[in-house]
Protein backbone atom coordinates (compact mmCIF):
# COMPACT_ATOMS: atom_id res chain seq x y z
CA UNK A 1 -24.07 9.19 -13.65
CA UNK A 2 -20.85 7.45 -15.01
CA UNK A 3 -20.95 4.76 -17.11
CA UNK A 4 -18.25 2.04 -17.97
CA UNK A 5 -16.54 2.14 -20.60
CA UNK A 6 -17.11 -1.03 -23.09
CA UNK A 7 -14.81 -4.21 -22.39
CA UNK A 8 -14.79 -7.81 -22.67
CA UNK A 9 -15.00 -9.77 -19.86
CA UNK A 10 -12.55 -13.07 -19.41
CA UNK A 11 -12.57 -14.87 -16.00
CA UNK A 12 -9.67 -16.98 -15.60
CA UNK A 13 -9.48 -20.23 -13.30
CA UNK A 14 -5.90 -20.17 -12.31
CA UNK A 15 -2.57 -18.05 -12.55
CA UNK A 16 -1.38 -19.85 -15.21
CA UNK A 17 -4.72 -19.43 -17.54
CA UNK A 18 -4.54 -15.69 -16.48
CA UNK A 19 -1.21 -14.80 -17.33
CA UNK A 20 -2.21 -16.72 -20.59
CA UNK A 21 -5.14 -14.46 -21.39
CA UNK A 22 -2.67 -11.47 -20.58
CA UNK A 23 -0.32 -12.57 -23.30
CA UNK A 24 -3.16 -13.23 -25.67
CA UNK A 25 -4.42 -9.57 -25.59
CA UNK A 26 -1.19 -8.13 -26.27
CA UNK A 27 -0.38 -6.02 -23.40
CA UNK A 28 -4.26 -4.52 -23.55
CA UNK A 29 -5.91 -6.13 -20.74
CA UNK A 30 -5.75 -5.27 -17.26
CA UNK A 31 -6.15 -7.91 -14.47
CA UNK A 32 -9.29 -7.18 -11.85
CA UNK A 33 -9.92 -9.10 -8.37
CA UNK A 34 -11.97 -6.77 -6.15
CA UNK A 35 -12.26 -3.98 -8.54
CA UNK A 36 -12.57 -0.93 -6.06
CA UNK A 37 -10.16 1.14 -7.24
CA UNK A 38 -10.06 0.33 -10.66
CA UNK A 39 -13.61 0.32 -11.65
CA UNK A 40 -14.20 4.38 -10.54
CA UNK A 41 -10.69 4.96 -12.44
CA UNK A 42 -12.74 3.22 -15.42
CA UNK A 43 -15.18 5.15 -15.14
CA UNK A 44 -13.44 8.24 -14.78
CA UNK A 45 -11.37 6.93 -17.96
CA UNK A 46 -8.10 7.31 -15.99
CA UNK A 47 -7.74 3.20 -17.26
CA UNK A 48 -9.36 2.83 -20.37
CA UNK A 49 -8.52 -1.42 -20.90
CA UNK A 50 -10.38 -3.20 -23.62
CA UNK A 51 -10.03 -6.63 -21.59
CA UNK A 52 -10.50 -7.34 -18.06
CA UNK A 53 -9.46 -10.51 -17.09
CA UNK A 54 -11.02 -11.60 -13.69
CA UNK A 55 -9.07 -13.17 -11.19
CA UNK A 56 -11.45 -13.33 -7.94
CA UNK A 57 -12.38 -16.42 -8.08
CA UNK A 58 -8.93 -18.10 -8.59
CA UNK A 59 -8.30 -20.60 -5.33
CA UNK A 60 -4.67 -20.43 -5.01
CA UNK A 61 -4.71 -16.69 -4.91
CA UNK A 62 -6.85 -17.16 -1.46
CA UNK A 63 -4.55 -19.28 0.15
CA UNK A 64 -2.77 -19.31 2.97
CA UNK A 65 -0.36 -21.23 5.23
CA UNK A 66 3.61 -21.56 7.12
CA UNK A 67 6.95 -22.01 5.48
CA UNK A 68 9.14 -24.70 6.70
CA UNK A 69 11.00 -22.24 8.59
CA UNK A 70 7.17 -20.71 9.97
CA UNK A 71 7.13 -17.59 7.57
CA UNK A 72 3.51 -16.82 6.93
CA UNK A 73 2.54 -17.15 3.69
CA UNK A 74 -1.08 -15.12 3.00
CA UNK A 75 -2.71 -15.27 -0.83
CA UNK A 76 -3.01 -11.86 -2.47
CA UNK A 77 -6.66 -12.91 -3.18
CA UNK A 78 -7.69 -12.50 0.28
CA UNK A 79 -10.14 -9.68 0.97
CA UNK A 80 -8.99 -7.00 3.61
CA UNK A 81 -12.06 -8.30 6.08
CA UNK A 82 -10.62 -11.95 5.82
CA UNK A 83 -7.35 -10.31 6.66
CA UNK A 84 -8.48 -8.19 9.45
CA UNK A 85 -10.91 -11.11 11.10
CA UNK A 86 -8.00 -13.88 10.70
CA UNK A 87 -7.25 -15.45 14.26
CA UNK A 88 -3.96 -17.55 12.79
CA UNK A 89 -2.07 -14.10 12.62
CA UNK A 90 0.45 -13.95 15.05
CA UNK A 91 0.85 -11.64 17.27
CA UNK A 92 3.83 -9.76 15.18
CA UNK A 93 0.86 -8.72 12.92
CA UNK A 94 -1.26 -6.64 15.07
CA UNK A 95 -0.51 -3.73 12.91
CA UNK A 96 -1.47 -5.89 9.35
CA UNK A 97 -4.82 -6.23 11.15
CA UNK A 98 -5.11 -2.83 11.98
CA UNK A 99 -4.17 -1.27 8.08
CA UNK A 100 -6.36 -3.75 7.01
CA UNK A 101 -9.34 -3.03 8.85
CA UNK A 102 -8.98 0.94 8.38
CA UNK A 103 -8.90 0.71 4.54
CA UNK A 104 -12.24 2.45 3.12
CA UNK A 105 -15.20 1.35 4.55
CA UNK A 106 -16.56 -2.34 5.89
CA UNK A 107 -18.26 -2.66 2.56
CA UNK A 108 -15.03 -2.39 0.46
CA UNK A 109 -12.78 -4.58 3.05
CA UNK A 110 -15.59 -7.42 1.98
CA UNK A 111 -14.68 -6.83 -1.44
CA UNK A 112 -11.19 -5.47 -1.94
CA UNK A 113 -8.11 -7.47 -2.10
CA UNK A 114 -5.00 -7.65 -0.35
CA UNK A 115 -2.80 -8.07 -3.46
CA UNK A 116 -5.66 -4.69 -4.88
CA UNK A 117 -4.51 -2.77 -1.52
CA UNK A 118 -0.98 -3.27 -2.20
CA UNK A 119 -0.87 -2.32 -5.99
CA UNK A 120 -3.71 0.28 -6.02
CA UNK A 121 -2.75 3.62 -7.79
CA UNK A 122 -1.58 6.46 -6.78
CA UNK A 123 -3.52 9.23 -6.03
CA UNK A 124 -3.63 13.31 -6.70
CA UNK A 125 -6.31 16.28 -6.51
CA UNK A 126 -5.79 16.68 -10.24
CA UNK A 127 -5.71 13.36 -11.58
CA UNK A 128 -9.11 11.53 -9.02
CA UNK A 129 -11.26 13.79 -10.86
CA UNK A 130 -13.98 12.89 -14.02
CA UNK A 131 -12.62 13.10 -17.50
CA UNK A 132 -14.81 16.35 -17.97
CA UNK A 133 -13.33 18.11 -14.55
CA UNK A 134 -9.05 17.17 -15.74
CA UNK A 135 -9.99 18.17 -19.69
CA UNK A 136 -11.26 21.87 -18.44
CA UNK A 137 -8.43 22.40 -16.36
CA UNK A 138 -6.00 20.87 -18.95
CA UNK A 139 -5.12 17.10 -18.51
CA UNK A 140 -1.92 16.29 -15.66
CA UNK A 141 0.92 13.95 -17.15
CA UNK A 142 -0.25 11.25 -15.36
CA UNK A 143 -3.39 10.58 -17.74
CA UNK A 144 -3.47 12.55 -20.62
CA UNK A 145 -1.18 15.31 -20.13
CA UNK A 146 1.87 16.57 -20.48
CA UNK A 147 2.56 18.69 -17.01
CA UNK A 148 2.36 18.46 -13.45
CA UNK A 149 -0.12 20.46 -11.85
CA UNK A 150 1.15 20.05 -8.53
CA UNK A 151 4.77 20.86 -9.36
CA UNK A 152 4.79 22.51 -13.15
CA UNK A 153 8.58 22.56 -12.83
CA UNK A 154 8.50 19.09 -12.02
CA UNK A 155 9.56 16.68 -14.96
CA UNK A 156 8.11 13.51 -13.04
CA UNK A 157 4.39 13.23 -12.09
CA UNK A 158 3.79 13.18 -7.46
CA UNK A 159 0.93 11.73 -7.16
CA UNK A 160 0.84 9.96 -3.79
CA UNK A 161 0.81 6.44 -2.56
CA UNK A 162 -2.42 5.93 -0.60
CA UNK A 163 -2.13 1.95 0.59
CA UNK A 164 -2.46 1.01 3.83
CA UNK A 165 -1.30 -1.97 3.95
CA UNK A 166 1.78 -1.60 1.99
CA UNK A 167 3.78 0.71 4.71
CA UNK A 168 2.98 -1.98 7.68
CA UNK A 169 4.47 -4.70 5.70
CA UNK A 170 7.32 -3.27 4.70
CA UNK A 171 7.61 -2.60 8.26
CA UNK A 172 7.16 -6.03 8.87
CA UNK A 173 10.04 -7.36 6.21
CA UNK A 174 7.41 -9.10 3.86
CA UNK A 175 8.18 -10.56 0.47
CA UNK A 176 5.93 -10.72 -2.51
CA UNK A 177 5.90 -13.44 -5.42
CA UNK A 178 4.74 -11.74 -8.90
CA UNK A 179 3.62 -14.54 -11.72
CA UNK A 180 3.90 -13.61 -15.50
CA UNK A 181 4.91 -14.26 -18.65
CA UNK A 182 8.24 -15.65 -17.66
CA UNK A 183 7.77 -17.47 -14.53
CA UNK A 184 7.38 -16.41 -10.89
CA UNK A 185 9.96 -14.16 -9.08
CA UNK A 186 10.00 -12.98 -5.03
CA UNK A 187 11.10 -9.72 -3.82
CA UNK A 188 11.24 -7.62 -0.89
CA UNK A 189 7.84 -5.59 -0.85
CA UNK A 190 9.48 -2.24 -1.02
CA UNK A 191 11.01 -3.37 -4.02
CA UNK A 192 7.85 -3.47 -5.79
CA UNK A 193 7.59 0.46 -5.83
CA UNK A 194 9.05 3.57 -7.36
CA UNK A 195 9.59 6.84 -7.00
CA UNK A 196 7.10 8.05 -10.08
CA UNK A 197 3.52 8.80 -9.50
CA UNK A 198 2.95 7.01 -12.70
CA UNK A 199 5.10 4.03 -13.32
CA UNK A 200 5.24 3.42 -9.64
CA UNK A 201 5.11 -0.62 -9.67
CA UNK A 202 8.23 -2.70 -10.55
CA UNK A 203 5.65 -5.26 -11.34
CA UNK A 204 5.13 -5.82 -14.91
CA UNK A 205 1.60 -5.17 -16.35
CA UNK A 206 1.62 -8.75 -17.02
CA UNK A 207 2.54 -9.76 -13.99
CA UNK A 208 -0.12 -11.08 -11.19
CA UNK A 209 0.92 -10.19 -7.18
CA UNK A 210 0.00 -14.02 -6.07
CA UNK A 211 1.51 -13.89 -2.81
CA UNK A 212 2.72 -11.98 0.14
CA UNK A 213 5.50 -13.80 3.01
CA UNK A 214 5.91 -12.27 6.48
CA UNK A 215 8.77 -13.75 8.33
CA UNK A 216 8.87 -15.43 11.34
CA UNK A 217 9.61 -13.23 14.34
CA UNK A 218 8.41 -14.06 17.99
CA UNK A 219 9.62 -11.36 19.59
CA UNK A 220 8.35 -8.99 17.23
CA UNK A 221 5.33 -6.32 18.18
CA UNK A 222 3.74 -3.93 15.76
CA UNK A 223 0.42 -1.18 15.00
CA UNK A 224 -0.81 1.17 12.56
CA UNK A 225 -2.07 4.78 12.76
CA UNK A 226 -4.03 6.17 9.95
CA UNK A 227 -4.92 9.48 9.66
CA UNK A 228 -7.46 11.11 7.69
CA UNK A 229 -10.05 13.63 8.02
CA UNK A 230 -13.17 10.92 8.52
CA UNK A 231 -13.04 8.36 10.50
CA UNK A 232 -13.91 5.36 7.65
CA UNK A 233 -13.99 5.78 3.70
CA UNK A 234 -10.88 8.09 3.05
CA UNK A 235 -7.81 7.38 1.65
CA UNK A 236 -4.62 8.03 3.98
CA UNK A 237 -3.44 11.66 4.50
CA UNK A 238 -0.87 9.63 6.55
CA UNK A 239 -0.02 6.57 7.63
CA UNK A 240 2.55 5.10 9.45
CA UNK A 241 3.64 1.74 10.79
CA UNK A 242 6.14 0.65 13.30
CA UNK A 243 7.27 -2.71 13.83
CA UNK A 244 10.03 -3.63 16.84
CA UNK A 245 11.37 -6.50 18.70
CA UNK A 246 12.17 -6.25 21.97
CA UNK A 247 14.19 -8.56 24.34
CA UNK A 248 14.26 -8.12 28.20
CA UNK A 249 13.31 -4.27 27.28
CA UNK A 250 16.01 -4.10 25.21
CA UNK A 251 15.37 -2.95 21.45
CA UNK A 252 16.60 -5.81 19.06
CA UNK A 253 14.98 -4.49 15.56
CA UNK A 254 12.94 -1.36 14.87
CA UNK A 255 11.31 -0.41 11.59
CA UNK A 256 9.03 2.45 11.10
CA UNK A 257 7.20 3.48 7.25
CA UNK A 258 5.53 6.17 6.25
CA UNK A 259 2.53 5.74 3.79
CA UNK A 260 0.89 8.71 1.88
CA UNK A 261 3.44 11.42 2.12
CA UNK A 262 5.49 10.63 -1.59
CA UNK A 263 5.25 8.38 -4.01
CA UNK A 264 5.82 5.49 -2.82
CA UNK A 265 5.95 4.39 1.32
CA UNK A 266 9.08 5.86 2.93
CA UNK A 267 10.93 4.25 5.45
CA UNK A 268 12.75 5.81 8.21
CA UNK A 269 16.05 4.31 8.44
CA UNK A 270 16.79 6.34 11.43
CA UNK A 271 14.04 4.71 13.43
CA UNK A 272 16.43 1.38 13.68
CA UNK A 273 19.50 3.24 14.37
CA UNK A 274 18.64 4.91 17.33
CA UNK A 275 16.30 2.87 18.60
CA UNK A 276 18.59 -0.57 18.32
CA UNK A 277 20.80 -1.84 21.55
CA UNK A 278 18.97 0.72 23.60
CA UNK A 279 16.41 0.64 26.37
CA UNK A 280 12.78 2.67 24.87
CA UNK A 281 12.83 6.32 26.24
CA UNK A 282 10.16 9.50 25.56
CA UNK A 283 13.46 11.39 24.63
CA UNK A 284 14.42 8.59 22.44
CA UNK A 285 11.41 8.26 20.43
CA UNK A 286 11.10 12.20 20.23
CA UNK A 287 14.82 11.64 18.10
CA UNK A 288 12.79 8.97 16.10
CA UNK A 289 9.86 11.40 15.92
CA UNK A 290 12.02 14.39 14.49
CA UNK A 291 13.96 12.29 12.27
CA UNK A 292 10.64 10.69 10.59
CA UNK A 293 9.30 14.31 10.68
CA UNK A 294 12.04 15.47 8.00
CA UNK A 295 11.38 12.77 6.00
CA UNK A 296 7.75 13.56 5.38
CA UNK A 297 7.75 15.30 1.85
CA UNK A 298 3.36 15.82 1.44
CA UNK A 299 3.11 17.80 -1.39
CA UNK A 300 -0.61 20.06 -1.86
CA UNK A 301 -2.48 17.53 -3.79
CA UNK A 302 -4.43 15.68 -1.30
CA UNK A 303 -7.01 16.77 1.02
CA UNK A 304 -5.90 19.20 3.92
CA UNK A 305 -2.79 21.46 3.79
CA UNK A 306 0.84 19.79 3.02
CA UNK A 307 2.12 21.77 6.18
CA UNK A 308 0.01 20.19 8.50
CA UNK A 309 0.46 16.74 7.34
CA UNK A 310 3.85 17.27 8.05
CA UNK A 311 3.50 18.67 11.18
CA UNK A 312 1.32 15.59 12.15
CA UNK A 313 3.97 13.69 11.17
CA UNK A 314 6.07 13.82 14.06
CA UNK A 315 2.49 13.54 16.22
CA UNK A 316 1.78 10.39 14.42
CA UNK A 317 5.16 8.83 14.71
CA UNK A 318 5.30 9.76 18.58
CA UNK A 319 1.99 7.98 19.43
CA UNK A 320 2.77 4.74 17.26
CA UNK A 321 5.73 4.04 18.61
CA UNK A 322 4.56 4.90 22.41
CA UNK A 323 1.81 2.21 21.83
CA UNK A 324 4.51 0.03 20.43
CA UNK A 325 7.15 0.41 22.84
CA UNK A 326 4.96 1.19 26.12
CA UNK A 327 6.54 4.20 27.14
CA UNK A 328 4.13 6.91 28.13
CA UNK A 329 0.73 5.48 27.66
């Protein structure tokens, strides 16, 4: 069995007293809502934090509500089932509800977070392993180590971004807001992540993900394919996320993101220019199809071979946007 390592418990009441306790513990505490993801990486000492400071129960961090200008404004703290079951989405976020409700299992939706889904870390067939299983093969750099044993050569560490949610609302053009030490900033969600398997937030580690913003689009329409080899429980092999507007059958706006083949999501800028000013075709979205398809980098350190996850790529990408777009369903 794994145990826990020890740690001191804090639960905070709001941001503010959060980010407090942060500051207080010198950069040694890590902040915990749902805890699926990071209680198994505790256990499997990837995160080894003296402090937790518990942020679950914090109100504002479940709210949610419209802009003056009818953005939607959703509270990180909301669990993935709340998120999946909420009838106020409009219809733009079809796909939201769809990532949300594939994420693990119905057990974890109850618990996990939306703010957890978005920041949860990044994942490799070296590095999810028990401290006993990465010390006998000899520790990766991303906990421990010193190499990459997916790419030796490799001077940065690959593991892979495996949220669900994050591709479909970059897709969608959300924001996030990020409370800390020194106030509250926004920025475009695909800001928030880099290409490094390890450092791959932008957020500070005393910073709290308090909100997410989705703006306002009427005539937008989206959905999100998952694919991995079970059909609940697994992280993505691949996921991808397509969001359009369409007037009169003309394409206004097209988006498409690709989760779990790099580091971070990847859009595919192509996606908008050929789909934009032009009537939805099969040829057309096989162009879209090919283009995401190159853009797929899988390395081997999930489950399944990196060649096929590429080649389902462009399978993927083909059926989301037919759904999408109704043309050839």
């Amino acid at each position: 069995m794994l145990r826990l390592p020890a740690f001191e418990y804090v639960r905070a009441r709001t941001v503010a007293e959060a980010v407090e306790a942060h500051v207080g513990c010198e950069g040694r505490a890590m902040y915990i809502a749902g805890g699926t993801d990071l209680v198994p990486n505790m256990k499997r000492r990837q995160f080894e934090p003296p402090v937790l400071i518990g942020i679950r129960r914090i109100e504002e961090l479940r709210a949610t509500g419209t802009a003056d200008n009818g953005d939607l404004l959703l509270g990180a703290g909301l669990t993935l089932r709340q998120l999946a079951d909420m009838d106020r989405l409009p219809g733009c976020c079809d796909g939201l509800r769809q990532a949300a409700s594939q994420v693990a299992n119905l057990q974890i939706q109850r618990v996990g977070t939306l703010g957890g889904n978005l920041c949860v870390d990044t994942r490799c067939n070296y590095y999810n392993q028990t401290y006993e299983w990465r010390r006998s093969v000899g520790f990766c750099m991303k906990k421990d180590g010193d190499i990459c044993l997916v790419a030796p050569g490799s001077k940065k560490c690959w593991a892979v971004s495996s949220s669900d949610t994050a591709p479909m609302l970059i897709a969608l053009g959300a924001s996030v807001r990020l409370a800390g030490p020194d106030g509250s900033r926004d920025l475009p969600l695909a800001s928030l992540y880099r290409d490094d398997g390890i450092e791959y937030l932008t957020r500070s580690p005393g910073e709290i993900l308090t909100r997410v913003r989705i703006p306002r689009n009427d005539d937008l329409r989206s959905t999100y394919l998952k694919v991995r080899r079970r059909g609940s429980f697994d992280f993505p092999l691949l996921g991808v996320a397509a969001a359009v507007s369409l007037r009169s059958g003309i394409v206004t706006g097209a988006r498409l993101v690709l989760g779990a083949v790099h580091t971070h999501p990847v859009e595919v800028p192509e996606a908008g220019e050929l789909l934009v000013d032009n009537r939805p075709t099969a040829a057309l979205i096989e162009e879209v199809a090919e283009a995401a398809y190159r853009r797929s980098t899988p390395l081997d350190n999930t489950d399944l071979t990196l060649y096929w996850r590429k080649r389902v790529t462009r399978v993927t990408v083909r059926r989301a946007l037919q759904r999408v777009l109704g043309v050839g369903t």
